[in-house]
N, C-alpha and C. Protein backbone atom coordinates (compact mmCIF):
# COMPACT_ATOMS: atom_id res chain seq x y z
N UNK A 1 -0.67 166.65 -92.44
CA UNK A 1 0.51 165.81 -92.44
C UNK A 1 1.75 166.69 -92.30
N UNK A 2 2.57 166.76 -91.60
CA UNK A 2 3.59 167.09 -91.11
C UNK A 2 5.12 166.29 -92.01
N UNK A 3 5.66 166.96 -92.42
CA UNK A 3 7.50 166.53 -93.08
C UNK A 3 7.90 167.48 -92.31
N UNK A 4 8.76 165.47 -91.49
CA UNK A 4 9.70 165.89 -90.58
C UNK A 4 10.95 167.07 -91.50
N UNK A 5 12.11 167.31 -90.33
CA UNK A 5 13.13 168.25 -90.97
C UNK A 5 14.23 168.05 -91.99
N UNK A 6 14.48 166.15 -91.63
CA UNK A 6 15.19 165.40 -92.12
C UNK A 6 14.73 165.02 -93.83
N UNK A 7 13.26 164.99 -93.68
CA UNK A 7 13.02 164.82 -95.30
C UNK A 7 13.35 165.90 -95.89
N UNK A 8 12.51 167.34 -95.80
CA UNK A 8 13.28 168.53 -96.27
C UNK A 8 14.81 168.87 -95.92
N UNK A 9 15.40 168.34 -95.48
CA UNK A 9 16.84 168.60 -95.80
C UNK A 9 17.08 167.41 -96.90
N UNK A 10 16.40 166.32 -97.14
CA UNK A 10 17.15 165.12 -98.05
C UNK A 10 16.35 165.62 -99.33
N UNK A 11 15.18 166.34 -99.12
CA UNK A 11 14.39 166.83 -100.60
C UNK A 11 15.84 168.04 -101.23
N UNK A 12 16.07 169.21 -100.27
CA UNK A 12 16.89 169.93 -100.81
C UNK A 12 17.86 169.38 -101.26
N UNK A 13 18.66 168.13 -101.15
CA UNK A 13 19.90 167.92 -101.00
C UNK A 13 20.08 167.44 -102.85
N UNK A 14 18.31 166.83 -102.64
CA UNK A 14 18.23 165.84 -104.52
C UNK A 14 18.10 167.00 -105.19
N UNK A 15 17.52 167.91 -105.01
CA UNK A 15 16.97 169.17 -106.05
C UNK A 15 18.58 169.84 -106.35
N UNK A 16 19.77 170.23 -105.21
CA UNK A 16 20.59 170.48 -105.79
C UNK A 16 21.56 169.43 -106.58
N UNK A 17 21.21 168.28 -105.97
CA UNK A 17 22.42 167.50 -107.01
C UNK A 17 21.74 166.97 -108.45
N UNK A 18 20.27 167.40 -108.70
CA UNK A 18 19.68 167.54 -110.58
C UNK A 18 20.17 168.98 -110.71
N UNK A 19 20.19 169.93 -110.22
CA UNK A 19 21.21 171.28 -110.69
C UNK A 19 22.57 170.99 -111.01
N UNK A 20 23.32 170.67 -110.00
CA UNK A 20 24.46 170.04 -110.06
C UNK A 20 25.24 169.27 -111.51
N UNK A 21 24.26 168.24 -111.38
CA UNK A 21 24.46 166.71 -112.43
C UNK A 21 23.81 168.00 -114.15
N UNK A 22 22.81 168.91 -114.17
CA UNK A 22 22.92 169.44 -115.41
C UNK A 22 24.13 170.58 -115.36
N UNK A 23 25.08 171.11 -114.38
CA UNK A 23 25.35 172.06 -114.90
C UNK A 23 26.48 171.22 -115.02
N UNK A 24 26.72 170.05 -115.03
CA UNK A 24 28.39 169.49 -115.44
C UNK A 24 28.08 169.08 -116.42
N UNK A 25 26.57 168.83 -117.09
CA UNK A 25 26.40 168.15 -118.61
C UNK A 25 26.68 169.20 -119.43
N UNK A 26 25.84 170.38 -118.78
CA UNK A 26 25.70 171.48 -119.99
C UNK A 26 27.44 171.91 -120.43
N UNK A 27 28.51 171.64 -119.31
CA UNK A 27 29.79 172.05 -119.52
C UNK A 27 30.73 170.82 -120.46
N UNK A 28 30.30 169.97 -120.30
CA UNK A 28 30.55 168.99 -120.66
C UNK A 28 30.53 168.61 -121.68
N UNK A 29 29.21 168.80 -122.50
CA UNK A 29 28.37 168.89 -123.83
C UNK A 29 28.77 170.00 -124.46
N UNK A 30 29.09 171.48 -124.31
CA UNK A 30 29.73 172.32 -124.91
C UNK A 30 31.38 172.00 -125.44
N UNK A 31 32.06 171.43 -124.17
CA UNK A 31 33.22 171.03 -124.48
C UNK A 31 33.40 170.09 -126.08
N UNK A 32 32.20 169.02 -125.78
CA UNK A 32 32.29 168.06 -126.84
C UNK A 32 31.92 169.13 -128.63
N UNK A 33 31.01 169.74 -128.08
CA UNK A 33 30.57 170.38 -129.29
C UNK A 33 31.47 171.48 -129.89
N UNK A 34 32.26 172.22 -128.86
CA UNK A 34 33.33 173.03 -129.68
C UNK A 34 34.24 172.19 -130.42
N UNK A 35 34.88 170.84 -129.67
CA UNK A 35 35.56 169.93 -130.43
C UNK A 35 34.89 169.52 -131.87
N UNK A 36 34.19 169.23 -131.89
CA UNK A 36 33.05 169.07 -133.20
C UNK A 36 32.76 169.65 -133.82
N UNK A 37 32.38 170.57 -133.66
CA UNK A 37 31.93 171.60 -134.76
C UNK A 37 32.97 172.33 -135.27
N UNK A 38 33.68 173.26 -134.40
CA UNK A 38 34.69 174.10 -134.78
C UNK A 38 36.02 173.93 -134.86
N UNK A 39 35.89 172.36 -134.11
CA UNK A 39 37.39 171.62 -133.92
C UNK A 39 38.66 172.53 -133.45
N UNK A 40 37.73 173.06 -132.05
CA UNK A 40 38.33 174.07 -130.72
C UNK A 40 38.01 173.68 -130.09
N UNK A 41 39.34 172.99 -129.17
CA UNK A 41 39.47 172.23 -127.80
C UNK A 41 39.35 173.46 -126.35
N UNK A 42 38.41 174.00 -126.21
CA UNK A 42 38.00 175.04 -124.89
C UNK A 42 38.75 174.34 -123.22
N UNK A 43 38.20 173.21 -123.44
CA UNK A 43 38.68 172.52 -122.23
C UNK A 43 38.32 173.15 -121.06
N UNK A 44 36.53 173.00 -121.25
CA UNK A 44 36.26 174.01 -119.86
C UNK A 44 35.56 173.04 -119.25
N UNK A 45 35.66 171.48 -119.37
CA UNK A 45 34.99 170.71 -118.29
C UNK A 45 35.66 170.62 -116.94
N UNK A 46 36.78 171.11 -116.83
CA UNK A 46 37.48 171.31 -115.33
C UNK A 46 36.57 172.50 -114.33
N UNK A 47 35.96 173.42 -115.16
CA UNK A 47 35.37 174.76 -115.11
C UNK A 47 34.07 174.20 -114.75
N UNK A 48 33.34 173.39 -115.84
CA UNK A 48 31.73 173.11 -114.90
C UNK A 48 32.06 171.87 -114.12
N UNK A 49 33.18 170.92 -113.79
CA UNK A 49 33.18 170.69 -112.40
C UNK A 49 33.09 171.42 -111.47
N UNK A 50 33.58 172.28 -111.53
CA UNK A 50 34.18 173.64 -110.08
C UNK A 50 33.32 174.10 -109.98
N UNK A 51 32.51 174.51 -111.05
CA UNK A 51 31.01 175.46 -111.09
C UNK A 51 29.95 174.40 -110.33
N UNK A 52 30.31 173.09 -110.74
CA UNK A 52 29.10 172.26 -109.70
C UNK A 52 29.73 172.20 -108.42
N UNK A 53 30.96 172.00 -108.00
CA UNK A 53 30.68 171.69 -106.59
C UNK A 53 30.99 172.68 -105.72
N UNK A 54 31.27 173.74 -106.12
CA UNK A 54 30.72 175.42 -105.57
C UNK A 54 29.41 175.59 -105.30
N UNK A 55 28.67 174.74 -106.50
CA UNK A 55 27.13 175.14 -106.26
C UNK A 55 26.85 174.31 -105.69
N UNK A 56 27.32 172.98 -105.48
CA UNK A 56 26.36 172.42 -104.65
C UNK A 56 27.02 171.49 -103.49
N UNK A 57 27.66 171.90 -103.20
CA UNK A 57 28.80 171.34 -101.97
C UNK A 57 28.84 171.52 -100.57
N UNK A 58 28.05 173.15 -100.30
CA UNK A 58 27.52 172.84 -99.34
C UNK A 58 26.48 172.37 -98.58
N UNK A 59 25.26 172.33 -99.54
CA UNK A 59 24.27 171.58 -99.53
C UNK A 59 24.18 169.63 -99.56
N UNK A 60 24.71 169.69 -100.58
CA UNK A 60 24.46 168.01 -100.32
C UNK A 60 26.00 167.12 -100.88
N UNK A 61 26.98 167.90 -101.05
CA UNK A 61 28.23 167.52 -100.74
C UNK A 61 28.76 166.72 -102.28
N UNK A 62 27.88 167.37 -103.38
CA UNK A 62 28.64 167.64 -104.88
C UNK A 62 29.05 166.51 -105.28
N UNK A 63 27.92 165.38 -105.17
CA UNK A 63 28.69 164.07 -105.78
C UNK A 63 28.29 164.19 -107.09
N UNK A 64 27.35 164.89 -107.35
CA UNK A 64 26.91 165.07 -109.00
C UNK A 64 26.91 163.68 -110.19
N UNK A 65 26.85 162.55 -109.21
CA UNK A 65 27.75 161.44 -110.17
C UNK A 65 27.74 160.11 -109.36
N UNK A 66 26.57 159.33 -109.75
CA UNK A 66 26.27 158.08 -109.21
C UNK A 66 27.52 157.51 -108.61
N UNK A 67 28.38 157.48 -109.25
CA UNK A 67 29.79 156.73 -109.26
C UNK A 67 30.14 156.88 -107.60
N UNK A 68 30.11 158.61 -107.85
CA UNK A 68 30.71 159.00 -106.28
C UNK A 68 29.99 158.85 -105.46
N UNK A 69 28.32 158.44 -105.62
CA UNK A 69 27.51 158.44 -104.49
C UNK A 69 27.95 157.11 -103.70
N UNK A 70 27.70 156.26 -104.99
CA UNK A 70 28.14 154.48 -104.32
C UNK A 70 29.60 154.48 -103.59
N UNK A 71 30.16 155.32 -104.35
CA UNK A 71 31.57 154.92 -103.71
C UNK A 71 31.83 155.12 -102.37
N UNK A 72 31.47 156.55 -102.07
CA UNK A 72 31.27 157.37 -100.79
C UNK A 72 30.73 156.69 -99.89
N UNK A 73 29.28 155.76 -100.25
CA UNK A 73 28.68 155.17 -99.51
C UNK A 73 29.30 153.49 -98.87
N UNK A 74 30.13 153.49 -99.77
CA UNK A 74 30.71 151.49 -100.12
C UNK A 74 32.16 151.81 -98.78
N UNK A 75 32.93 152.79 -98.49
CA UNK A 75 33.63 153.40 -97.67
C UNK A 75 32.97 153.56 -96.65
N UNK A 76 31.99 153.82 -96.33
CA UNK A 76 31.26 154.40 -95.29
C UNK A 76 31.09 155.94 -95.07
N UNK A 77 31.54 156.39 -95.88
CA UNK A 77 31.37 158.04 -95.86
C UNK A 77 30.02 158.78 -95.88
N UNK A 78 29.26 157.57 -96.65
CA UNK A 78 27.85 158.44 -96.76
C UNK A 78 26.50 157.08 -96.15
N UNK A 79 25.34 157.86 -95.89
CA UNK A 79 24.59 157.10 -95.56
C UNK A 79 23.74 156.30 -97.00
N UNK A 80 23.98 155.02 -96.76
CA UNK A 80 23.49 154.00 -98.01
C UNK A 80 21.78 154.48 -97.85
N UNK A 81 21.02 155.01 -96.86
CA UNK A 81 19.34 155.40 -96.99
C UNK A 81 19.32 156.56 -98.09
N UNK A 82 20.39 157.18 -98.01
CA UNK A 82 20.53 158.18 -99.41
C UNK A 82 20.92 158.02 -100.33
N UNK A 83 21.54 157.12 -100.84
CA UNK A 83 22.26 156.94 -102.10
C UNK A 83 20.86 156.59 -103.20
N UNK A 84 19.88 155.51 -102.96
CA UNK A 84 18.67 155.67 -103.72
C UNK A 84 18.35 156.89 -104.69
N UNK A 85 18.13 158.13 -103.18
CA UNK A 85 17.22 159.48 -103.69
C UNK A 85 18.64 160.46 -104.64
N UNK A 86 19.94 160.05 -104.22
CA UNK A 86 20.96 160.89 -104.54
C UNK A 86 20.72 160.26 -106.39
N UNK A 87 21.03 159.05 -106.08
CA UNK A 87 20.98 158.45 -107.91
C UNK A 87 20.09 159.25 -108.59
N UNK A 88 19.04 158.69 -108.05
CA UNK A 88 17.54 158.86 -108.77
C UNK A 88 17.63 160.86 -109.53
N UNK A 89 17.77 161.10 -108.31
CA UNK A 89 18.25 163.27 -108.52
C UNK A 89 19.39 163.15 -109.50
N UNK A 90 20.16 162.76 -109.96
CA UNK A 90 21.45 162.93 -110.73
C UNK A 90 20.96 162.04 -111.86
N UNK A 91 20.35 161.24 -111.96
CA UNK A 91 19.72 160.59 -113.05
C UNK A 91 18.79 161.74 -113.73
N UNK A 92 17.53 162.24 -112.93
CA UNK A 92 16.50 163.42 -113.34
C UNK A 92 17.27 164.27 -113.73
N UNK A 93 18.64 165.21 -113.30
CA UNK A 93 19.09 166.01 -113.95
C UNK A 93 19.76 166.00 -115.08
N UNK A 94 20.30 164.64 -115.20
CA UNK A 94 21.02 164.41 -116.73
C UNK A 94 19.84 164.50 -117.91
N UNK A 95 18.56 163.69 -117.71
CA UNK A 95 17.60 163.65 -118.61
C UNK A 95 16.52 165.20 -118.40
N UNK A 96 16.80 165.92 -117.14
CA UNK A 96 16.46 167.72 -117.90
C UNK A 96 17.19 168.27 -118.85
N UNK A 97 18.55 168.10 -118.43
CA UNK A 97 19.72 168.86 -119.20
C UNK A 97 19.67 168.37 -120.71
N UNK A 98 19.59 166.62 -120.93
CA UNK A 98 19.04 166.10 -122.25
C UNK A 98 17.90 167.06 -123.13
N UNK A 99 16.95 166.96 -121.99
CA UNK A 99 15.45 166.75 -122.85
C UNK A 99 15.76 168.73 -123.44
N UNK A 100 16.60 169.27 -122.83
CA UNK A 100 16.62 170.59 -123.22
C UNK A 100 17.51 171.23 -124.71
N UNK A 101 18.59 169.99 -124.99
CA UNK A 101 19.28 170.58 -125.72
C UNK A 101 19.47 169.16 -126.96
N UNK A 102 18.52 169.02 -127.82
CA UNK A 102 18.86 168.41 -128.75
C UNK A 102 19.34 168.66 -129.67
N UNK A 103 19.68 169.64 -129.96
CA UNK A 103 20.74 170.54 -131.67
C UNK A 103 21.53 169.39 -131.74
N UNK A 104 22.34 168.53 -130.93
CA UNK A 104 23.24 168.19 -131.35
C UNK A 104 23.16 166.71 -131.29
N UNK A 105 22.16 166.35 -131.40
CA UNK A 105 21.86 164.72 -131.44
C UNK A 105 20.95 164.82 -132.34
């Protein structure tokens, strides 16, 4: 069985946006937890935005974030045959990034 070029480019595209979608939790979730614990506002979720769509922007264009997939797609910017596999990848990476760090739940 043969995968055409188009699936492996749409396989790479989900694998970086579950990288993506955990490295804005893991920045995200620190932010909340310095506020909490030490009640030190870091304010570095501007920082793992930038860090995600550096990492993954040129690959599959850093929506990291259902929100932006639909939206992108509801405009016409993106193709609606991807928005499915884009969710589904940004969904899987929020619940890796979860299943990894419970200290604080």
């Amino acid at each position: 069985m043969r995968v055409k070029l188009n699936e492996k480019k749409l396989f790479g595209e989900c694998l970086v946006e579950i990288i993506g979608t955990a490295i804005l939790l893991f920045f995200g979730t620190s932010v909340v937890a310095n506020i909490m614990i030490v009640n030190v506002n870091l304010d570095w979720w501007g920082l793992g935005v930038t860090m995600a769509i550096y990492i993954t922007g040129g690959v599959s264009g850093a929506h990291i974030n259902p929100a932006v997939t639909v939206g992108s797609a509801s405009v016409g910017d993106f193709p609606w045959k991807k928005v499915f596999p884009y969710i589904i990848s940004q969904i899987l990476g929020a619940f890796i990034y979860r299943s990894r760090n419970n200290i604080f739940y």
